[in-house]
C-alpha atoms as a PDB file:
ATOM      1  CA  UNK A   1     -54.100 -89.330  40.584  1.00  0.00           C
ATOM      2  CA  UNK A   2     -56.182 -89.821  44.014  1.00  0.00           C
ATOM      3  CA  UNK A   3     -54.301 -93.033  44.557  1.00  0.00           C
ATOM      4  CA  UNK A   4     -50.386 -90.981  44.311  1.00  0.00           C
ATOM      5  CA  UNK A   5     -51.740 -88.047  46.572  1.00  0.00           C
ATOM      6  CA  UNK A   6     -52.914 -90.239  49.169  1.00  0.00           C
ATOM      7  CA  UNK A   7     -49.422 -92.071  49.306  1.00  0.00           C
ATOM      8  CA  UNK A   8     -47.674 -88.467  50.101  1.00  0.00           C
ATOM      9  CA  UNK A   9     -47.530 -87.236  53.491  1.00  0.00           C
ATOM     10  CA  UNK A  10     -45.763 -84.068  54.493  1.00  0.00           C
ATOM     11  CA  UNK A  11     -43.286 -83.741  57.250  1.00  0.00           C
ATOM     12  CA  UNK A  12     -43.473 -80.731  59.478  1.00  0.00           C
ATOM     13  CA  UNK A  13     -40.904 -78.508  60.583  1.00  0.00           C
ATOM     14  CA  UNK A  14     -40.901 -77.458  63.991  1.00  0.00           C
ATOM     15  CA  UNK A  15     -40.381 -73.600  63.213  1.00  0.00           C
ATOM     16  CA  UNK A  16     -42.776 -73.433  59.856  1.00  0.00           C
ATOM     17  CA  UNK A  17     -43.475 -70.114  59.000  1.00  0.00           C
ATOM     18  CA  UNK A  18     -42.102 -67.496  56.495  1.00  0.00           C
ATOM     19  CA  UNK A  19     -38.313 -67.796  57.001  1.00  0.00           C
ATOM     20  CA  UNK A  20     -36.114 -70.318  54.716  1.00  0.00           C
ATOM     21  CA  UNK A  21     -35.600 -73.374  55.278  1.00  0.00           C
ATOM     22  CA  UNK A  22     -32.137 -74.564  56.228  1.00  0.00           C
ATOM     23  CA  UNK A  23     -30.348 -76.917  53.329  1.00  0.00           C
ATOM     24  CA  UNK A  24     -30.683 -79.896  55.309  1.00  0.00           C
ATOM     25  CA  UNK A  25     -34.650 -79.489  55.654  1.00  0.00           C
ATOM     26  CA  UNK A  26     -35.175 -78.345  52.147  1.00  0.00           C
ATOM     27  CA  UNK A  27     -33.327 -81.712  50.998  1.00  0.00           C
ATOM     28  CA  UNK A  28     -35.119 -83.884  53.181  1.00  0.00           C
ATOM     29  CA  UNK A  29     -38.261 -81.867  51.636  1.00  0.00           C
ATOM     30  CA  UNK A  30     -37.080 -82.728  48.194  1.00  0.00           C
ATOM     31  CA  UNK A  31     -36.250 -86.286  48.785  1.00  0.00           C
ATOM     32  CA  UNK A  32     -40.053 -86.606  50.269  1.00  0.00           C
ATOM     33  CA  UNK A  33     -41.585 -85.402  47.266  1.00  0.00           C
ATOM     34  CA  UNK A  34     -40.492 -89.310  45.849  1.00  0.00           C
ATOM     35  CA  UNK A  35     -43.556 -90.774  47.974  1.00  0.00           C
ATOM     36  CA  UNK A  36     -45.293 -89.506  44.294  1.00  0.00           C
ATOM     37  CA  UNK A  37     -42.617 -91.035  42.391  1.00  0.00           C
ATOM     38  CA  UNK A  38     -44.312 -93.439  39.674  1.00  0.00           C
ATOM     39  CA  UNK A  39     -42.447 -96.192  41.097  1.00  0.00           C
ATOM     40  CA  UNK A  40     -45.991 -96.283  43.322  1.00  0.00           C
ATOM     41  CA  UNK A  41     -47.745 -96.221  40.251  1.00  0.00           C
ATOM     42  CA  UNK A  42     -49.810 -99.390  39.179  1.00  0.00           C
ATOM     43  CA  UNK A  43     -48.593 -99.545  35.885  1.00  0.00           C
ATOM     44  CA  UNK A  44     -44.802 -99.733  36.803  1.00  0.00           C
ATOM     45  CA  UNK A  45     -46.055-101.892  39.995  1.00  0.00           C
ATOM     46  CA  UNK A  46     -47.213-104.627  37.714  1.00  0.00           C
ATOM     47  CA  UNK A  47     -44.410-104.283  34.937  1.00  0.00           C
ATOM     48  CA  UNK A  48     -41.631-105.023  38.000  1.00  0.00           C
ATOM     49  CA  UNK A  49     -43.888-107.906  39.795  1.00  0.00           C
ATOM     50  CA  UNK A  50     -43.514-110.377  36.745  1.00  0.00           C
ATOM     51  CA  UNK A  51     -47.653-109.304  35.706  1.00  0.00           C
ATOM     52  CA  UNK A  52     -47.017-107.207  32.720  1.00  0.00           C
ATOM     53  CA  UNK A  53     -48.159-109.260  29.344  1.00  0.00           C
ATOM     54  CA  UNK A  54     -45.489-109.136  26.588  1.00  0.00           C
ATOM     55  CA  UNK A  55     -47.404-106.663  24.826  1.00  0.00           C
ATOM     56  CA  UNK A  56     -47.535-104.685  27.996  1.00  0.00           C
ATOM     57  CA  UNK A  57     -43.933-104.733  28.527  1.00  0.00           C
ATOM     58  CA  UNK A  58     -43.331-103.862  24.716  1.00  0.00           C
ATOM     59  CA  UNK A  59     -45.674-100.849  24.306  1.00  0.00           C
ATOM     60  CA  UNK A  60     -44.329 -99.703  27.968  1.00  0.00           C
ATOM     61  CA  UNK A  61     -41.026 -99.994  26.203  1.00  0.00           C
ATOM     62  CA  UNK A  62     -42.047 -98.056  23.162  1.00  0.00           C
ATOM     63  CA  UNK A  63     -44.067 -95.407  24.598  1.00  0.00           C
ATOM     64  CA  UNK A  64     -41.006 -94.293  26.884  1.00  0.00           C
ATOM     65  CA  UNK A  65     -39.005 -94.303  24.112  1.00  0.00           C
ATOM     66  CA  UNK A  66     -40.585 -90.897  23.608  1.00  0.00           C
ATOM     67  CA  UNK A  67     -39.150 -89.662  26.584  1.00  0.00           C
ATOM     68  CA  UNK A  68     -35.886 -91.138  26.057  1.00  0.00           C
ATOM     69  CA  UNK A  69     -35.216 -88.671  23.535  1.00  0.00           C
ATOM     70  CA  UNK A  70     -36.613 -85.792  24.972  1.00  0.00           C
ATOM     71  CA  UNK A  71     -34.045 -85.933  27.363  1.00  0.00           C
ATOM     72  CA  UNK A  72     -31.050 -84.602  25.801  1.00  0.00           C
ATOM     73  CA  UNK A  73     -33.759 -81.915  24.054  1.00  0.00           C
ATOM     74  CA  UNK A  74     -34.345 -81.070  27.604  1.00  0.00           C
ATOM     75  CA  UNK A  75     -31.108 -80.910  28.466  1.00  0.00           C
ATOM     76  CA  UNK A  76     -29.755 -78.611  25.854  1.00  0.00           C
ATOM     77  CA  UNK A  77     -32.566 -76.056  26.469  1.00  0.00           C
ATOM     78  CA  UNK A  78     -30.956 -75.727  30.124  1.00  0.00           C
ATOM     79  CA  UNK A  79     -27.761 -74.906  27.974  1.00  0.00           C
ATOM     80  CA  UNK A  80     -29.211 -72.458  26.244  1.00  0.00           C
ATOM     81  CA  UNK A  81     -30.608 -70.642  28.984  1.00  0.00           C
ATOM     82  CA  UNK A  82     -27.377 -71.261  31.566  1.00  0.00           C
ATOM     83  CA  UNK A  83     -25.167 -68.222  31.373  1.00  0.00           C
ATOM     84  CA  UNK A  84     -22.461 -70.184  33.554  1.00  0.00           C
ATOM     85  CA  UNK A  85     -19.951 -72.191  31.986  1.00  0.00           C
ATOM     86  CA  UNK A  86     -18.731 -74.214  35.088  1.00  0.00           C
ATOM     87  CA  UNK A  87     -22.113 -74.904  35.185  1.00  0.00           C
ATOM     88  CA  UNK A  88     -22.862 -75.699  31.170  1.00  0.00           C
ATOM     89  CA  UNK A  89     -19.115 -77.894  31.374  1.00  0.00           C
ATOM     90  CA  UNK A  90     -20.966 -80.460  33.731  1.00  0.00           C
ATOM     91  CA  UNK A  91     -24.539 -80.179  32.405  1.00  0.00           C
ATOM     92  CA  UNK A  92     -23.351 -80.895  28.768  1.00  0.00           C
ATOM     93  CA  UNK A  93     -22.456 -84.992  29.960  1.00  0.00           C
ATOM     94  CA  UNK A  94     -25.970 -85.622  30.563  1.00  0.00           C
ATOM     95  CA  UNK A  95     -26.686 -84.775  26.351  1.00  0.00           C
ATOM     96  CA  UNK A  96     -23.494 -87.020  25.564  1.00  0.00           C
ATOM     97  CA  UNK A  97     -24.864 -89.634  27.740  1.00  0.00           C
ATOM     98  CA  UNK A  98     -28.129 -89.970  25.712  1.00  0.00           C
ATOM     99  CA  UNK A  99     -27.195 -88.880  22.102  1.00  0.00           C
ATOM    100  CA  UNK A 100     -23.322 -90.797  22.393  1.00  0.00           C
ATOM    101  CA  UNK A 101     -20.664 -89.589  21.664  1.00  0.00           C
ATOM    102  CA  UNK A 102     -16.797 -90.461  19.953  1.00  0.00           C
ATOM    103  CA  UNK A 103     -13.942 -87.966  21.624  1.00  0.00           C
ATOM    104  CA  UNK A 104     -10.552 -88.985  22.077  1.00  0.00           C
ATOM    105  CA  UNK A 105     -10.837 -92.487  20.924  1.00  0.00           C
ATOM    106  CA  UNK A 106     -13.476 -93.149  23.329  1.00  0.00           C
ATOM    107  CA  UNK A 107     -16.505 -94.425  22.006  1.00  0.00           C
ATOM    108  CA  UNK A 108     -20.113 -94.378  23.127  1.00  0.00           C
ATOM    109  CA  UNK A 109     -23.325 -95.021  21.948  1.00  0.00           C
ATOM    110  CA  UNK A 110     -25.502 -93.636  24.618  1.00  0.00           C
ATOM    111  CA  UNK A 111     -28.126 -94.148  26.322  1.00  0.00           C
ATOM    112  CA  UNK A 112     -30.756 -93.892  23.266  1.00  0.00           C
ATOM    113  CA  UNK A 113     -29.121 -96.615  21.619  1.00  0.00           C
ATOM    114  CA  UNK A 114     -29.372 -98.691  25.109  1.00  0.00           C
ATOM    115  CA  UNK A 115     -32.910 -98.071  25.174  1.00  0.00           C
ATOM    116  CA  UNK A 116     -33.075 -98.865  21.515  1.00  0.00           C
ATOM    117  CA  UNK A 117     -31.219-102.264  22.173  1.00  0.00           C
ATOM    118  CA  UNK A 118     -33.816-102.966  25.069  1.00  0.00           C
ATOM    119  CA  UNK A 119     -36.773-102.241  22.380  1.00  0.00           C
ATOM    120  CA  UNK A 120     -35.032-105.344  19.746  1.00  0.00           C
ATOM    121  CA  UNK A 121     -34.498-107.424  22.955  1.00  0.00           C
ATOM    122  CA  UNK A 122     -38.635-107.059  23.985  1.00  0.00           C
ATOM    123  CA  UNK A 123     -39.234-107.951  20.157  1.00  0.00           C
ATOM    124  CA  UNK A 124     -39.928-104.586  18.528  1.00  0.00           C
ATOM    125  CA  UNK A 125     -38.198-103.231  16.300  1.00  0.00           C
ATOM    126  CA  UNK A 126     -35.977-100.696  15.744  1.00  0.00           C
ATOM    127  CA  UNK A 127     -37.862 -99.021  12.812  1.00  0.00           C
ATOM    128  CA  UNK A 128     -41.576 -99.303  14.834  1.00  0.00           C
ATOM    129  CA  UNK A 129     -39.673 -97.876  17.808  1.00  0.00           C
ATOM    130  CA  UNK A 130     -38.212 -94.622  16.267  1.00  0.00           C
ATOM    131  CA  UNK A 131     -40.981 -93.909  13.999  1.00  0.00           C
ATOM    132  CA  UNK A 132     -43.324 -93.107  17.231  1.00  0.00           C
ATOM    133  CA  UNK A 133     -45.883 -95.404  15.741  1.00  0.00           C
ATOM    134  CA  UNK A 134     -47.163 -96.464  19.069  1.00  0.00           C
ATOM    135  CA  UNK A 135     -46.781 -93.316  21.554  1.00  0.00           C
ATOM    136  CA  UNK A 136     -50.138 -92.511  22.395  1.00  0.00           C
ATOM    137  CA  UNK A 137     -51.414 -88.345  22.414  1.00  0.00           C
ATOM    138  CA  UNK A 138     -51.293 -88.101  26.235  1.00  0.00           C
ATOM    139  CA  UNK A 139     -47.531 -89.469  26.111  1.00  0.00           C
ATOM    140  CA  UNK A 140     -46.368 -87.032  23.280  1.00  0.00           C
ATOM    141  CA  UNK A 141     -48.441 -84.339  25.517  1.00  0.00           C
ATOM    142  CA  UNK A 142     -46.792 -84.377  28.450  1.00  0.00           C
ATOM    143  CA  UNK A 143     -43.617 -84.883  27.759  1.00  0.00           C
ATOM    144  CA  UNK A 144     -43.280 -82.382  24.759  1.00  0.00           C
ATOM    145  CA  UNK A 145     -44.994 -80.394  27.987  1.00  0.00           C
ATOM    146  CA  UNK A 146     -41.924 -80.804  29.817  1.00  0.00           C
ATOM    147  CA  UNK A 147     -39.673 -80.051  27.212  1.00  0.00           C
ATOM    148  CA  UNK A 148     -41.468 -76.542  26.967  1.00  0.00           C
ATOM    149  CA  UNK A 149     -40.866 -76.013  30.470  1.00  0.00           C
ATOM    150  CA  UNK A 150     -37.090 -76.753  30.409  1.00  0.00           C
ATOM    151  CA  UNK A 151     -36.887 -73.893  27.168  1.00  0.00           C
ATOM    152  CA  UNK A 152     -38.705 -71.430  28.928  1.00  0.00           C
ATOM    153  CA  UNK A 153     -38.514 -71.758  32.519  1.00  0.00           C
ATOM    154  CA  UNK A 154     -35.146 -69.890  34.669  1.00  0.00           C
ATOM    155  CA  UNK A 155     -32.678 -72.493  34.136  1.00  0.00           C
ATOM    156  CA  UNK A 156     -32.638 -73.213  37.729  1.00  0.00           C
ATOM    157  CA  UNK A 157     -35.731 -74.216  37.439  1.00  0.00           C
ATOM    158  CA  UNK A 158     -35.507 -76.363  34.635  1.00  0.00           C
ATOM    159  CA  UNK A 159     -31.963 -78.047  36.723  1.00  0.00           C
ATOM    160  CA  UNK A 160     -34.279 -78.590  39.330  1.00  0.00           C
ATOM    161  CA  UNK A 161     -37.256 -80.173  37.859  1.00  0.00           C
ATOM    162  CA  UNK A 162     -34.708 -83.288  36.612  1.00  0.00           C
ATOM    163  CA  UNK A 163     -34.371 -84.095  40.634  1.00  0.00           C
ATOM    164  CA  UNK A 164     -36.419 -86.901  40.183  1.00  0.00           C
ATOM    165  CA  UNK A 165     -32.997 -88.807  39.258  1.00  0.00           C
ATOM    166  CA  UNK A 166     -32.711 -88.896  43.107  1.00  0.00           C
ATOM    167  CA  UNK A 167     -34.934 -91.452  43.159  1.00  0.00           C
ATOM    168  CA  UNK A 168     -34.522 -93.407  39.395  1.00  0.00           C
ATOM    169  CA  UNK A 169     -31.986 -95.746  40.728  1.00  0.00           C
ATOM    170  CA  UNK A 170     -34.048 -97.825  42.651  1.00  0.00           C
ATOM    171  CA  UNK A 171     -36.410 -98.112  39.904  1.00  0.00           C
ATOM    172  CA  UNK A 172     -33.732 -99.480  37.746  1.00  0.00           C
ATOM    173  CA  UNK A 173     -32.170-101.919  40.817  1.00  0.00           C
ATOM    174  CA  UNK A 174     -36.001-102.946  40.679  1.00  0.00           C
ATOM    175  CA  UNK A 175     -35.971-103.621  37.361  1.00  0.00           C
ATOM    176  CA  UNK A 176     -32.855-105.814  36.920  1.00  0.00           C
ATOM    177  CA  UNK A 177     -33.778-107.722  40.013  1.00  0.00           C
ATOM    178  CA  UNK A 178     -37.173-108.470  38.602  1.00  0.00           C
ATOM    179  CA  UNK A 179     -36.938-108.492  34.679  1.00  0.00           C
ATOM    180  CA  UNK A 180     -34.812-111.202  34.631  1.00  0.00           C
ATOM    181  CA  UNK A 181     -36.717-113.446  36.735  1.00  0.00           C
ATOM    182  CA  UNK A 182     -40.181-112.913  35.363  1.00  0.00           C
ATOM    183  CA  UNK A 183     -39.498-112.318  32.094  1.00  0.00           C
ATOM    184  CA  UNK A 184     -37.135-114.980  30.794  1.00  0.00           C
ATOM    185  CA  UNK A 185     -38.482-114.469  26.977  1.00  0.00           C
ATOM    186  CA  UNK A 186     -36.359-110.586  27.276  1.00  0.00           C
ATOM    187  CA  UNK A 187     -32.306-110.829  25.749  1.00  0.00           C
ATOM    188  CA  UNK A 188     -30.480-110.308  28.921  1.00  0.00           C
ATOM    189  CA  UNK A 189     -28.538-107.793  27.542  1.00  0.00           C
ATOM    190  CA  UNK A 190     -31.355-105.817  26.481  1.00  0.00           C
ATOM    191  CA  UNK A 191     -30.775-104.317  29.717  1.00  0.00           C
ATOM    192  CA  UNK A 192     -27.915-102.655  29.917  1.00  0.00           C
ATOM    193  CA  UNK A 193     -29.570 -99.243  30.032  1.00  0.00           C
ATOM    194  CA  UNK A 194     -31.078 -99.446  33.413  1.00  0.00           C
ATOM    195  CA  UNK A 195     -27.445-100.691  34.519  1.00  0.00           C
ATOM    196  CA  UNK A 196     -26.245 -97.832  33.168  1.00  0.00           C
ATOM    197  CA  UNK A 197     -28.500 -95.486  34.416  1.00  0.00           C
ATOM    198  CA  UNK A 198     -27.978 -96.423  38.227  1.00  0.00           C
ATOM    199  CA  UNK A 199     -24.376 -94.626  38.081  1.00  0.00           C
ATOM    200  CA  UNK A 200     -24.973 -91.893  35.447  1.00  0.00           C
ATOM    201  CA  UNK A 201     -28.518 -91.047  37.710  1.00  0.00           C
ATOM    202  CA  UNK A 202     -26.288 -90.934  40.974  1.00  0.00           C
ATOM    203  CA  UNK A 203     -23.899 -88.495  39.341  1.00  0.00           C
ATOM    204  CA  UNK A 204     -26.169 -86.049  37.879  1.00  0.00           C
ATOM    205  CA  UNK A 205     -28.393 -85.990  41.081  1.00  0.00           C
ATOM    206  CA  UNK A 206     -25.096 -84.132  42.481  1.00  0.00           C
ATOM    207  CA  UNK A 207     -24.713 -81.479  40.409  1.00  0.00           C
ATOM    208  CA  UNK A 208     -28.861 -80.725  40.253  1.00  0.00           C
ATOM    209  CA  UNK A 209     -28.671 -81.021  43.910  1.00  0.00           C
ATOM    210  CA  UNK A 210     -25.972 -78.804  44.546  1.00  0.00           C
ATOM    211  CA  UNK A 211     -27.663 -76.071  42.185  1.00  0.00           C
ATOM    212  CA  UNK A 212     -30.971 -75.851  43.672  1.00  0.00           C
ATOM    213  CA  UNK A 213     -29.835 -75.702  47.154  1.00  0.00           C
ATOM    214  CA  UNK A 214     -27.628 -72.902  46.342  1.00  0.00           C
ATOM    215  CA  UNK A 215     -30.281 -71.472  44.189  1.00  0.00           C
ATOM    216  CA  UNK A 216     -32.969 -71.748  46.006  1.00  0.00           C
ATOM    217  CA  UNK A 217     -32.754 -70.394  49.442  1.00  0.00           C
ATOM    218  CA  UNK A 218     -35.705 -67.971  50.816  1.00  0.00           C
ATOM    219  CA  UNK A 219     -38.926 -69.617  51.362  1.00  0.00           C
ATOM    220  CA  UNK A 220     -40.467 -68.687  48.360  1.00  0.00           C
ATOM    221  CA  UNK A 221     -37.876 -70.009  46.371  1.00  0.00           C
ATOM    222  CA  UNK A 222     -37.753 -72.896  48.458  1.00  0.00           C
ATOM    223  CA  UNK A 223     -41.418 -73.704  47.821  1.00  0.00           C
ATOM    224  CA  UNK A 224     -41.776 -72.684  44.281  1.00  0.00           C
ATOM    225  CA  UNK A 225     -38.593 -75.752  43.784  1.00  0.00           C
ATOM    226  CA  UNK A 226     -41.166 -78.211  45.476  1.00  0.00           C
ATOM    227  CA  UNK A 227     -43.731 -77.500  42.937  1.00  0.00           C
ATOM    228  CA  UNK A 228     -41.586 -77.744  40.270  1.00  0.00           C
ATOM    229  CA  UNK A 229     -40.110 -81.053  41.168  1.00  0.00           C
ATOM    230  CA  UNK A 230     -43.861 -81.984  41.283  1.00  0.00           C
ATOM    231  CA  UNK A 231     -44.665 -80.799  38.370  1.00  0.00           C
ATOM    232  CA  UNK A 232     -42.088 -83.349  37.356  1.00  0.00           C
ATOM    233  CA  UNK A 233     -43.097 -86.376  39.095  1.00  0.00           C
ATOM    234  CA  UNK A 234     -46.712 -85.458  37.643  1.00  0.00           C
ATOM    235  CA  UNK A 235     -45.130 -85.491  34.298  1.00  0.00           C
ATOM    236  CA  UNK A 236     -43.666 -89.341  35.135  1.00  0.00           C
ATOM    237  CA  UNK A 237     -47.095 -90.221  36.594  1.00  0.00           C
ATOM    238  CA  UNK A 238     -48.776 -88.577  33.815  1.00  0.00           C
ATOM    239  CA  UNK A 239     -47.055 -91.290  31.374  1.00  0.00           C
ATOM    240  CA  UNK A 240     -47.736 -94.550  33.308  1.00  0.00           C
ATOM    241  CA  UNK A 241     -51.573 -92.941  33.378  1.00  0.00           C
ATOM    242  CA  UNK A 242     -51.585 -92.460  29.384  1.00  0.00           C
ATOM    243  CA  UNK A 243     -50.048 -96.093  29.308  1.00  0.00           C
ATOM    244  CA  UNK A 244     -52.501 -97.742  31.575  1.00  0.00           C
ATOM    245  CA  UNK A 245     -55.207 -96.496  29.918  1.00  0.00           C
ATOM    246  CA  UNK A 246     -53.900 -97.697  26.424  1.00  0.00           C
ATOM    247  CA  UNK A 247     -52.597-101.299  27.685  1.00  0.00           C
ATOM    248  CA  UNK A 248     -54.184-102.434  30.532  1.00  0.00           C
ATOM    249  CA  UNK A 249     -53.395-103.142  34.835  1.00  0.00           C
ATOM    250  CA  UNK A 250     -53.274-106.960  35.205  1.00  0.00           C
ATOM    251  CA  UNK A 251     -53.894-107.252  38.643  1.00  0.00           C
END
């Protein structure tokens, strides 16, 4: 963790003190808090420089898959707790995103099924994938952690700890730039779900955005949003940690 903290440095404003921030700075302070992002992280350093072993990539792959479908979990415990339906009528895409869905004649299979796809084209499969046989204790940890938080946390709380999707897309534009190249030996269209992702991630950061600046407007509030969006990003770092330790840095 020494090696993420040192990577953050805080901006100051010129009239710090008690009173609230305006929207503008409390964005900008949001949008710093990605110098922790685990895009810095070793782990995800070496998977999108072409270093990563095959069984690197694979139990990367399989390990996340644990947080893949935690998501919409997440996501309907901010339903639950949301007494606004404008609110609950955009929120509700991000579960039919993951889980699919079939309204209207339009068909989707979602982004679990994506990820599931990307699993067959690394050379699991499916059955070793969903049966959790190779999520280690530290990944189930912290991200059944984070589902916790989502059910019992204020909701706007739990909106604003998924800001990290302001910086997931260029983790994914990092990904399909690199995979490809480096790792000829993965089905090309294994990775549809980071394509995906780039426009679903864009969209969603809008509507989390929106509700925590509204939200979130003395000081305290202000604040108390930073350390949740850390909490977060500790969450994501937490993961590549748990991985690292199980498969391995190449350097």
């Amino acid at each position: 963790m020494t090696m993420r903290a040192d990577m953050i440095q805080v901006t100051r404003h010129p009239s710090e003190g008690g009173s609230a921030w305006s929207r503008e700075y409390f964005e900008l302070k949001l949008r710093e808090s990605g110098r922790s992002y685990h895009i810095h992280h070793p782990f995800n350093i070496m998977l999108n420089s072409g270093r990563a072993t095959p069984e690197q990539v694979r139990g990367w792959v399989a390990n996340r898959y644990y947080y893949q479908i935690a998501i919409p979990i997440k996501d309907a415990a901010v339903l639950s707790n949301c007494p606004d339906p404008e609110v609950r009528r955009g929120w509700v895409q991000r579960i039919l995103d993951h889980d699919g869905f079939e309204l209207g004649g339009v068909k989707d299979a979602g982004g679990i099924e994506a990820w599931l796809r990307l699993a067959q084209a690394v050379g699991l499969t499916r059955e070793e994938v969903q049966d959790l046989r190779h999520v280690t204790p530290a990944v189930r940890f912290a991200v059944d952690a984070y589902v916790n938080f989502a059910r019992r946390a204020p909701w706007q709380e739990a909106v604003c700890s998924s800001l990290t999707e302001l910086f997931a897309p260029e983790i994914h534009k990092q990904r399909l730039a690199t995979w490809p190249e480096h790792y000829t030996w993965i089905e090309a269209e294994g990775l549809s779900y980071f394509r995906n992702r780039i426009s679903q991630a864009r969209r969603d950061v809008e509507q989390g955005l929106e509700i925590t600046l509204s939200h979130f407007t003395t000081r305290a509030l202000q604040e108390r949003a930073l350390e949740v969006l850390q909490f977060k990003l500790d969450i994501l770092w937490a993961l590549n940690d748990a991985m690292a330790l199980k498969y391995g840095v190449t350097n």
